[in-house]
N, C-alpha and C. Protein backbone atom coordinates (compact mmCIF):
# COMPACT_ATOMS: atom_id res chain seq x y z
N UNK A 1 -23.76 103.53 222.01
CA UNK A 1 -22.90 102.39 222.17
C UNK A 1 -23.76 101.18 222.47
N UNK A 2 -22.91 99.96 221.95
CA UNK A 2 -23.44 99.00 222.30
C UNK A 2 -22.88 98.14 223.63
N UNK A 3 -24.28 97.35 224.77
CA UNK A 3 -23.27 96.47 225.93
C UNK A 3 -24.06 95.24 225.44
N UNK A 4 -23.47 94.60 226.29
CA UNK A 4 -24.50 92.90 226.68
C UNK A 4 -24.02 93.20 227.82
N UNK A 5 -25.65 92.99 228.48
CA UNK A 5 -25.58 92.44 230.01
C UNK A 5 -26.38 91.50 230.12
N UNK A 6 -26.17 90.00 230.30
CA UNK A 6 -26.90 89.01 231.27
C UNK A 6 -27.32 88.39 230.02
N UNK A 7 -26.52 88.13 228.84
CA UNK A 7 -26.61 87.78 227.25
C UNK A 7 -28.32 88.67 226.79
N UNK A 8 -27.61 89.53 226.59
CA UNK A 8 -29.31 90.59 226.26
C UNK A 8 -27.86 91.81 225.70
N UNK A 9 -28.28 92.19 224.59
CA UNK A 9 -27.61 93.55 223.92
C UNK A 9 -28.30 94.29 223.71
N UNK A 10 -27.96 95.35 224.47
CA UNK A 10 -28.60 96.71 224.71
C UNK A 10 -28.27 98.21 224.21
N UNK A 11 -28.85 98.68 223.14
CA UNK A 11 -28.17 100.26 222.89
C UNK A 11 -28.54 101.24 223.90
N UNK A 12 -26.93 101.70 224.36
CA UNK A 12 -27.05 102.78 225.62
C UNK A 12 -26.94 104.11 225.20
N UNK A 13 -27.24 105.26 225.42
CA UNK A 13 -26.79 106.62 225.19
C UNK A 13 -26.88 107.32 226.51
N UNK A 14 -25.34 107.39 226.63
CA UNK A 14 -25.11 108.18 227.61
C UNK A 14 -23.99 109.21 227.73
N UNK A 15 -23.72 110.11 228.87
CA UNK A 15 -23.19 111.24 228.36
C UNK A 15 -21.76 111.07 229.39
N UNK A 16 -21.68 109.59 229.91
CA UNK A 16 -20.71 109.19 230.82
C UNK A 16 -19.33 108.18 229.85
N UNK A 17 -18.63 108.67 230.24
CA UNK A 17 -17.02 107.81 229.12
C UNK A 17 -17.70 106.62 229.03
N UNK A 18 -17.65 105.68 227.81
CA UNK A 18 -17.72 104.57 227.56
C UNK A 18 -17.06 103.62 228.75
N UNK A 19 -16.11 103.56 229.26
CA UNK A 19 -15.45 102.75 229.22
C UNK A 19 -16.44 102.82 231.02
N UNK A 20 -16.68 103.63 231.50
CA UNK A 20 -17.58 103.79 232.76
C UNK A 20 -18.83 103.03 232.18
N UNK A 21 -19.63 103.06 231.65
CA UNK A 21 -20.73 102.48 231.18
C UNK A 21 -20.08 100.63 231.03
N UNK A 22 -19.07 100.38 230.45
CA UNK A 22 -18.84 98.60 230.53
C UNK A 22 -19.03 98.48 232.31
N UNK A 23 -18.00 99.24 232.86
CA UNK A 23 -18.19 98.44 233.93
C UNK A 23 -19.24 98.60 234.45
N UNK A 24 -20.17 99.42 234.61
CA UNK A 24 -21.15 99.49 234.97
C UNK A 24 -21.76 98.00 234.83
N UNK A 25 -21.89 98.03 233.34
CA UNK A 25 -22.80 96.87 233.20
C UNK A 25 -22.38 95.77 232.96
N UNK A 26 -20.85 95.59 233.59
CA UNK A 26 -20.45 94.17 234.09
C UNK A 26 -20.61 93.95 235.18
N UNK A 27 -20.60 95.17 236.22
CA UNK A 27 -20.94 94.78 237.90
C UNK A 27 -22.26 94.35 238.04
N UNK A 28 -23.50 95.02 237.42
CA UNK A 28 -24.83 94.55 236.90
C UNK A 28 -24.85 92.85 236.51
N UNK A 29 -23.90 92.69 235.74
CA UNK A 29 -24.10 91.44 234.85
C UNK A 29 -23.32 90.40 236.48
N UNK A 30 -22.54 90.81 236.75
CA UNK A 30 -21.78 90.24 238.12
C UNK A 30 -22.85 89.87 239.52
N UNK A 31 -23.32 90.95 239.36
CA UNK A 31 -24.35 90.62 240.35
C UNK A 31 -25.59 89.91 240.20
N UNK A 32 -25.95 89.79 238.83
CA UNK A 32 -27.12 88.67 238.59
C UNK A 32 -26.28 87.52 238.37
N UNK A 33 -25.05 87.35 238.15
CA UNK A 33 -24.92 85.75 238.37
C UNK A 33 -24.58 85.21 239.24
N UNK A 34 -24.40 86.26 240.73
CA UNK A 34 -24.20 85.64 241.88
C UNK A 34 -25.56 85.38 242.30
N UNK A 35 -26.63 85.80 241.82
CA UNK A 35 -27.86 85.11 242.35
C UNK A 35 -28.26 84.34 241.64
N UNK A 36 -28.01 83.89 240.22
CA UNK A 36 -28.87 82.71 239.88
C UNK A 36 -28.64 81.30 240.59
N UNK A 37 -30.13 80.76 240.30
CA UNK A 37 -30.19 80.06 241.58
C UNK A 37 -31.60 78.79 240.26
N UNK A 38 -31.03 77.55 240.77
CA UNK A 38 -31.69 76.82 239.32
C UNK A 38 -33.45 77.16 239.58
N UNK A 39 -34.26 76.83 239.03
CA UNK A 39 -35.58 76.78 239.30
C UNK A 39 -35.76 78.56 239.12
N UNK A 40 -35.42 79.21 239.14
CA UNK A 40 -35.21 81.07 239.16
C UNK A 40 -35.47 81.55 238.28
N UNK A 41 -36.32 82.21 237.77
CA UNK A 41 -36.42 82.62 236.30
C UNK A 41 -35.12 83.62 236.21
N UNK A 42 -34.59 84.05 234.84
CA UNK A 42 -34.12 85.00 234.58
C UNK A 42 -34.31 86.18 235.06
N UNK A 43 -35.47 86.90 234.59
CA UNK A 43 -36.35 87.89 234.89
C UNK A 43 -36.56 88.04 236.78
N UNK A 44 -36.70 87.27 237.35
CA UNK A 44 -36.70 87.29 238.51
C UNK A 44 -34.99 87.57 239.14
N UNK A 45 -33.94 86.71 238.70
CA UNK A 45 -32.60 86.95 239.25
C UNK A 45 -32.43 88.17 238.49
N UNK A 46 -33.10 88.72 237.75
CA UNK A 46 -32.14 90.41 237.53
C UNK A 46 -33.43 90.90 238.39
N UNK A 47 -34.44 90.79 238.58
CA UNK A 47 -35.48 91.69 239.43
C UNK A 47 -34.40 92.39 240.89
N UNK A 48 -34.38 90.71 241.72
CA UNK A 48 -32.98 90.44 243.02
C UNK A 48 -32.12 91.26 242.99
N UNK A 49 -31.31 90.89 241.54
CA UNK A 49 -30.09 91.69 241.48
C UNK A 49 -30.45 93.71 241.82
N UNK A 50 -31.31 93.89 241.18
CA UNK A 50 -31.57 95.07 241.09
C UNK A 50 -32.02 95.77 242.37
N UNK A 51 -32.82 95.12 242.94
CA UNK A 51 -33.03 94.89 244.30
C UNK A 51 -32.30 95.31 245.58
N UNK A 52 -30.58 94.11 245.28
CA UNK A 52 -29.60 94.33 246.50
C UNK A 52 -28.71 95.56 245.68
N UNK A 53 -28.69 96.07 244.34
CA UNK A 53 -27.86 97.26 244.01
C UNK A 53 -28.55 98.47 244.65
N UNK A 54 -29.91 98.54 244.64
CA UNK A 54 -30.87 99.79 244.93
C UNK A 54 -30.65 99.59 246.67
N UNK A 55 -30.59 98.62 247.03
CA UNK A 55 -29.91 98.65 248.57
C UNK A 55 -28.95 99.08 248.59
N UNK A 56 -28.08 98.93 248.08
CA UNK A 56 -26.69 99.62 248.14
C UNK A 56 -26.45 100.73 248.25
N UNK A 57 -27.32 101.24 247.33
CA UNK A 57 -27.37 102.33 246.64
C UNK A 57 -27.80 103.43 248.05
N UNK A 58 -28.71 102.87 248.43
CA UNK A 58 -29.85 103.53 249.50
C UNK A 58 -29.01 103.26 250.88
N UNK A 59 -28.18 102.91 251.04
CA UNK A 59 -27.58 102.47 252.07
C UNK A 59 -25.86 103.42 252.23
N UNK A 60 -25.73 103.53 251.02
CA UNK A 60 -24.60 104.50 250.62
C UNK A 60 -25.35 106.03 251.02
N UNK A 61 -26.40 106.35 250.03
CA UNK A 61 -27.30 107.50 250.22
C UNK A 61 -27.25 107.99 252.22
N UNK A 62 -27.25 107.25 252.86
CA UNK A 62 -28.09 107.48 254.32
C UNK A 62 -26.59 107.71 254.87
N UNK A 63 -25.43 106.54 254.74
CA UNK A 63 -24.43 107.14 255.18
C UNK A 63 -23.66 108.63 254.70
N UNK A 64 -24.07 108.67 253.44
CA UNK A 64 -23.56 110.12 252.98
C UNK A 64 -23.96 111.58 253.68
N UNK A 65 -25.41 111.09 253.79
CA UNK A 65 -26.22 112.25 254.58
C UNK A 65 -25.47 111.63 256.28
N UNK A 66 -24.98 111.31 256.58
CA UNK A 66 -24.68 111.37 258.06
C UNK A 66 -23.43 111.74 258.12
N UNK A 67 -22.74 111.03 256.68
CA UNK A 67 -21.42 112.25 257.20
C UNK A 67 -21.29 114.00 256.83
N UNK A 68 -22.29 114.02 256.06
CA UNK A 68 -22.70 115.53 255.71
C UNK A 68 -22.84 115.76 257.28
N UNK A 69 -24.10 115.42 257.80
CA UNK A 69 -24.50 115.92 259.08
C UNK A 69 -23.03 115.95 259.98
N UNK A 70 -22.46 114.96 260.02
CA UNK A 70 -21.26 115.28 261.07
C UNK A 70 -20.38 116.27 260.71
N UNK A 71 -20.09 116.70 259.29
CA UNK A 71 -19.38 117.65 259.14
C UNK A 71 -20.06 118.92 259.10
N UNK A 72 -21.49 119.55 259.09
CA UNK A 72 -21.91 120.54 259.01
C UNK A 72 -21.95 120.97 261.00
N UNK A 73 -21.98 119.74 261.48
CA UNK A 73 -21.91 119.78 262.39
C UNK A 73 -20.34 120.51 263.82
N UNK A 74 -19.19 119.56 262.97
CA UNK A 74 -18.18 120.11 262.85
C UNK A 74 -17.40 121.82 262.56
N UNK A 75 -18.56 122.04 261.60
CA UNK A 75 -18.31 122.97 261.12
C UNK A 75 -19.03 124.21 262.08
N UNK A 76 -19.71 124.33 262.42
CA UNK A 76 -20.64 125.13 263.32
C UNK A 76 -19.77 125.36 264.35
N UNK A 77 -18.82 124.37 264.98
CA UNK A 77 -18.37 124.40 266.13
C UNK A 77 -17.30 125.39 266.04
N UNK A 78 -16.69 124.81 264.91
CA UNK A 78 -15.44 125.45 264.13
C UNK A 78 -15.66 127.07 264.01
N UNK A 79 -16.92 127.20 263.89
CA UNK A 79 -17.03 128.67 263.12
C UNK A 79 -17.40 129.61 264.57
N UNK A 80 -17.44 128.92 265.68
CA UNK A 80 -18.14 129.10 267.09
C UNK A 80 -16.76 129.97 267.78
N UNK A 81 -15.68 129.43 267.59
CA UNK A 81 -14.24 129.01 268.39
C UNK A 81 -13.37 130.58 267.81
N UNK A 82 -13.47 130.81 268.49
CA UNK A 82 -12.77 132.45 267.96
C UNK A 82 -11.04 132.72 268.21
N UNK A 83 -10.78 132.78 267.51
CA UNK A 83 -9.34 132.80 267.24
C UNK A 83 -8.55 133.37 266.90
């Protein structure tokens, strides 16, 4: 399939529904135009953009592992409690 993100057309192959892949790469395209900023190269505001998504990303990651931990945690107690 074909997208444009950030006026750049790109052939994607992927094994995810089309219609998941647009938005994908409209939230992409969304988030480099909340940073352009005049004087900015292109190349630099998608560097940024990519930047605060991989934060996201990594920030999602750490809370996931803590609610894992609270529920494995949960769970131990659970399995403790005889009933």
């Amino acid at each position: 399939m074909e997208i444009e993100v950030y006026n750049r057309k790109l052939a994607i192959r992927s094994n995810a529904p089309e219609e998941y892949v647009r938005q994908v790469a409209k939230y992409v395209e969304e988030r480099i135009k909340s940073l352009e900023q005049p004087g900015v190269s292109p190349m630099d505001t998608a560097i940024l953009a990519c930047m605060n998504i991989a934060d996201e990303l990594m920030e999602l990651r750490s809370e996931h592992a803590d609610y894992e931990a609270t529920i494995d945690k949960a769970l131990e107690i659970l399995n403790k409690v005889d009933i």
